[in-house]
Protein backbone atom coordinates (compact mmCIF):
# COMPACT_ATOMS: atom_id res chain seq x y z
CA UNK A 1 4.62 19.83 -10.07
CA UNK A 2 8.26 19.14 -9.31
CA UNK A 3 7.90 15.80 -10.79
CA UNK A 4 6.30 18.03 -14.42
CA UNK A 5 9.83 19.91 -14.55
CA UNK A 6 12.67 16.94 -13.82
CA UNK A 7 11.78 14.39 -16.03
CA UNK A 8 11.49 16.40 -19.48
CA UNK A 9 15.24 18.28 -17.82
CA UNK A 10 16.64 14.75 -17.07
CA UNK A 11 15.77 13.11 -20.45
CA UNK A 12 16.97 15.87 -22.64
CA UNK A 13 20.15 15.98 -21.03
CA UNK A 14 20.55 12.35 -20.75
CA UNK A 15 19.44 11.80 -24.93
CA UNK A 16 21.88 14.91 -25.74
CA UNK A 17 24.87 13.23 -23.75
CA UNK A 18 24.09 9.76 -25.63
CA UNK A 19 24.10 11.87 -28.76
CA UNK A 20 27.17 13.69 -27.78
CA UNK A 21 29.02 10.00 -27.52
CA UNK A 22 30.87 8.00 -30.13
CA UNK A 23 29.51 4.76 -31.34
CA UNK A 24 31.75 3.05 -30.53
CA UNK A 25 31.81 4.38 -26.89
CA UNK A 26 27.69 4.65 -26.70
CA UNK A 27 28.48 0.92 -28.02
CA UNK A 28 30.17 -0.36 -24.58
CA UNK A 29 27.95 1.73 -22.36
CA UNK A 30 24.93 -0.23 -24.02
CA UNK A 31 26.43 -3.08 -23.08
CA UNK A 32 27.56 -2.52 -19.81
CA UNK A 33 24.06 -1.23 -19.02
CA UNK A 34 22.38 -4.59 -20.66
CA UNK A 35 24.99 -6.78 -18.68
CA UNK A 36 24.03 -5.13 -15.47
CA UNK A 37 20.53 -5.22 -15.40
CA UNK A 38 20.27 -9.42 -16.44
CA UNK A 39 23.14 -9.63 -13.45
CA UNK A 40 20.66 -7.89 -11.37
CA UNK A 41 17.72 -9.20 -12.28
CA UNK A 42 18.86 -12.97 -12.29
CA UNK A 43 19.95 -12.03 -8.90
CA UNK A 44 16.93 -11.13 -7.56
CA UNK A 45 15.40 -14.04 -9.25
CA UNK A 46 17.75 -16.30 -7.37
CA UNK A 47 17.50 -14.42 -3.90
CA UNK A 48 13.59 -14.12 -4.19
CA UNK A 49 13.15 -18.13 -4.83
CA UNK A 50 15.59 -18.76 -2.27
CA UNK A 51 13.83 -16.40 0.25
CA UNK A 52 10.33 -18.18 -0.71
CA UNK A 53 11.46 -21.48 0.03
CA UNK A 54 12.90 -20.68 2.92
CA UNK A 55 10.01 -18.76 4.72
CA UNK A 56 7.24 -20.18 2.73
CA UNK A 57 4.85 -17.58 3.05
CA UNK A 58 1.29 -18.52 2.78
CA UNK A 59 1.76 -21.88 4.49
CA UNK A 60 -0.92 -21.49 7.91
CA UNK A 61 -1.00 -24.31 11.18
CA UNK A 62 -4.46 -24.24 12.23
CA UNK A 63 -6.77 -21.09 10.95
CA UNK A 64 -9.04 -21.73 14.20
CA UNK A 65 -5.88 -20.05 15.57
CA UNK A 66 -6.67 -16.92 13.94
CA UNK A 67 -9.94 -16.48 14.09
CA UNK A 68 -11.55 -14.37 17.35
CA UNK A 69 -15.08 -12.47 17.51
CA UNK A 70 -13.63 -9.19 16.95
CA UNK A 71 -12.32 -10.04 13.50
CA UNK A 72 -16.00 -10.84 12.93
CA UNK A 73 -17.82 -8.16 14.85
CA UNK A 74 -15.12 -5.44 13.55
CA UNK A 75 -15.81 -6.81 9.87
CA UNK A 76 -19.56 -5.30 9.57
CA UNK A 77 -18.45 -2.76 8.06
CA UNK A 78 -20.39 -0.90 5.04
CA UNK A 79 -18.93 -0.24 1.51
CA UNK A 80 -19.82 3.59 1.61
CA UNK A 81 -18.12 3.80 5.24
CA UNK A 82 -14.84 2.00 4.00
CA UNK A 83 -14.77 5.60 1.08
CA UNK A 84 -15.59 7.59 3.35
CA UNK A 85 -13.01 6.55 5.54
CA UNK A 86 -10.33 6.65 2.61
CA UNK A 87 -11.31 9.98 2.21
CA UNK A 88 -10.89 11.30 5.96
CA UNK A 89 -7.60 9.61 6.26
CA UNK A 90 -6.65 11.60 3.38
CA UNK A 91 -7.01 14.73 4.71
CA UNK A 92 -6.03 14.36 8.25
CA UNK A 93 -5.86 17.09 10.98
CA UNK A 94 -3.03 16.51 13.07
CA UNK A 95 0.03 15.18 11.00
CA UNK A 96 1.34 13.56 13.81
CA UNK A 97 -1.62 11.13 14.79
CA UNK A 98 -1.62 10.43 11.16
CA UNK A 99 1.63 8.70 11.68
CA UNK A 100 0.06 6.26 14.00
CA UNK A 101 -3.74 5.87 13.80
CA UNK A 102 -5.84 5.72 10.67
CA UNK A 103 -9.53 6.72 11.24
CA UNK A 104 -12.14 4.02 11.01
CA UNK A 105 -15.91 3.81 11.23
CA UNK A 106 -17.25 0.88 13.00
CA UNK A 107 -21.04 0.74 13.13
CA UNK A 108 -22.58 -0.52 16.69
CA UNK A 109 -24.98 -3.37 17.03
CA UNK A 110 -28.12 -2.10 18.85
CA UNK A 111 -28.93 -3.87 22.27
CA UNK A 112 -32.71 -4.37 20.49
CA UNK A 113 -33.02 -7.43 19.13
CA UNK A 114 -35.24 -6.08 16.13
CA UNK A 115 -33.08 -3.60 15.31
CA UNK A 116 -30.32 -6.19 15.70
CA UNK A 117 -32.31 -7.97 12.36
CA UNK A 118 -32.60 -5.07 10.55
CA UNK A 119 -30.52 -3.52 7.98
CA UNK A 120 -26.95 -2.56 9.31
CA UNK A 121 -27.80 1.02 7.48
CA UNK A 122 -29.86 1.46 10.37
CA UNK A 123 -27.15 0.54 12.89
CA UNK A 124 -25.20 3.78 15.21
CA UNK A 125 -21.79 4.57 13.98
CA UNK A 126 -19.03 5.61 15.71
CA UNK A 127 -15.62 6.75 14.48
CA UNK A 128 -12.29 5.98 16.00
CA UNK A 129 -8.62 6.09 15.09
CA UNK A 130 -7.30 2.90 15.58
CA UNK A 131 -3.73 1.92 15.39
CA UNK A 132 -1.50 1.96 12.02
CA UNK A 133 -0.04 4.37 10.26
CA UNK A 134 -2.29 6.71 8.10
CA UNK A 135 -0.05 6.58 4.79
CA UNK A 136 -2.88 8.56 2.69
CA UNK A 137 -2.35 11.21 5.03
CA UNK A 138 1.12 11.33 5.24
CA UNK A 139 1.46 11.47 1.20
């Protein structure tokens, strides 16, 4: 809502200052304004290839490193959980927690063996907040 009534005040009064200018000044402020953002562009060009080759992000030792069983147990997760669970850390109840747990479902393997083989949709589910910060609750 607050957004709906700046913009429209800030571009009228910005275009009726431009119009308000010379040419000749409107002229220099063009360029100024087209100088500084190549300067600061090609500067965070140069900084972000230099940071990249530096760090090299992406580049991994040994994956086997990173890899552990509750990666994989924690990643049998179902599609319609994951939405649901956007949707409750949306509209969290304590604005606090919501700064340091996000809500997840995780759905528990049964100790039966042929429930084990069935379809996870017939699996128990239990939710937990888990650590990291909620940020769909905090918008």
């Amino acid at each position: 809502m607050l957004k709906c009534l700046i913009v429209p005040l800030l571009v009228s009064s910005i275009t009726s200052a431009i119009g308000s200018l010379d040419l000749s000044m409107s002229g220099k402020i063009a360029t100024r304004a087209i100088l500084y953002y190549f300067i600061t562009t090609i500067s965070a060009v140069i900084l972000g290839i230099m940071l990249v080759t530096t760090i090299q992000p992406g580049k991994v030792g040994r994956i086997d490193e990173f890899i552990t069983e509750d990666v994989e147990r924690n990643s049998k997760v179902l599609t319609p959980d994951t939405l649901m669970d956007l949707i409750r850390n949306m509209f969290t109840d304590n604005i606090i927690q919501a700064t340091m747990f996000q809500y997840r479902t995780e759905i528990l393997q049964p100790k039966n063996k042929s429930m084990a083989e069935a379809s996870m949709e017939l699996w128990d589910f239990s939710g937990k907040h888990k650590d990291g910060s909620n940020v769909l609750g905090l918008a």
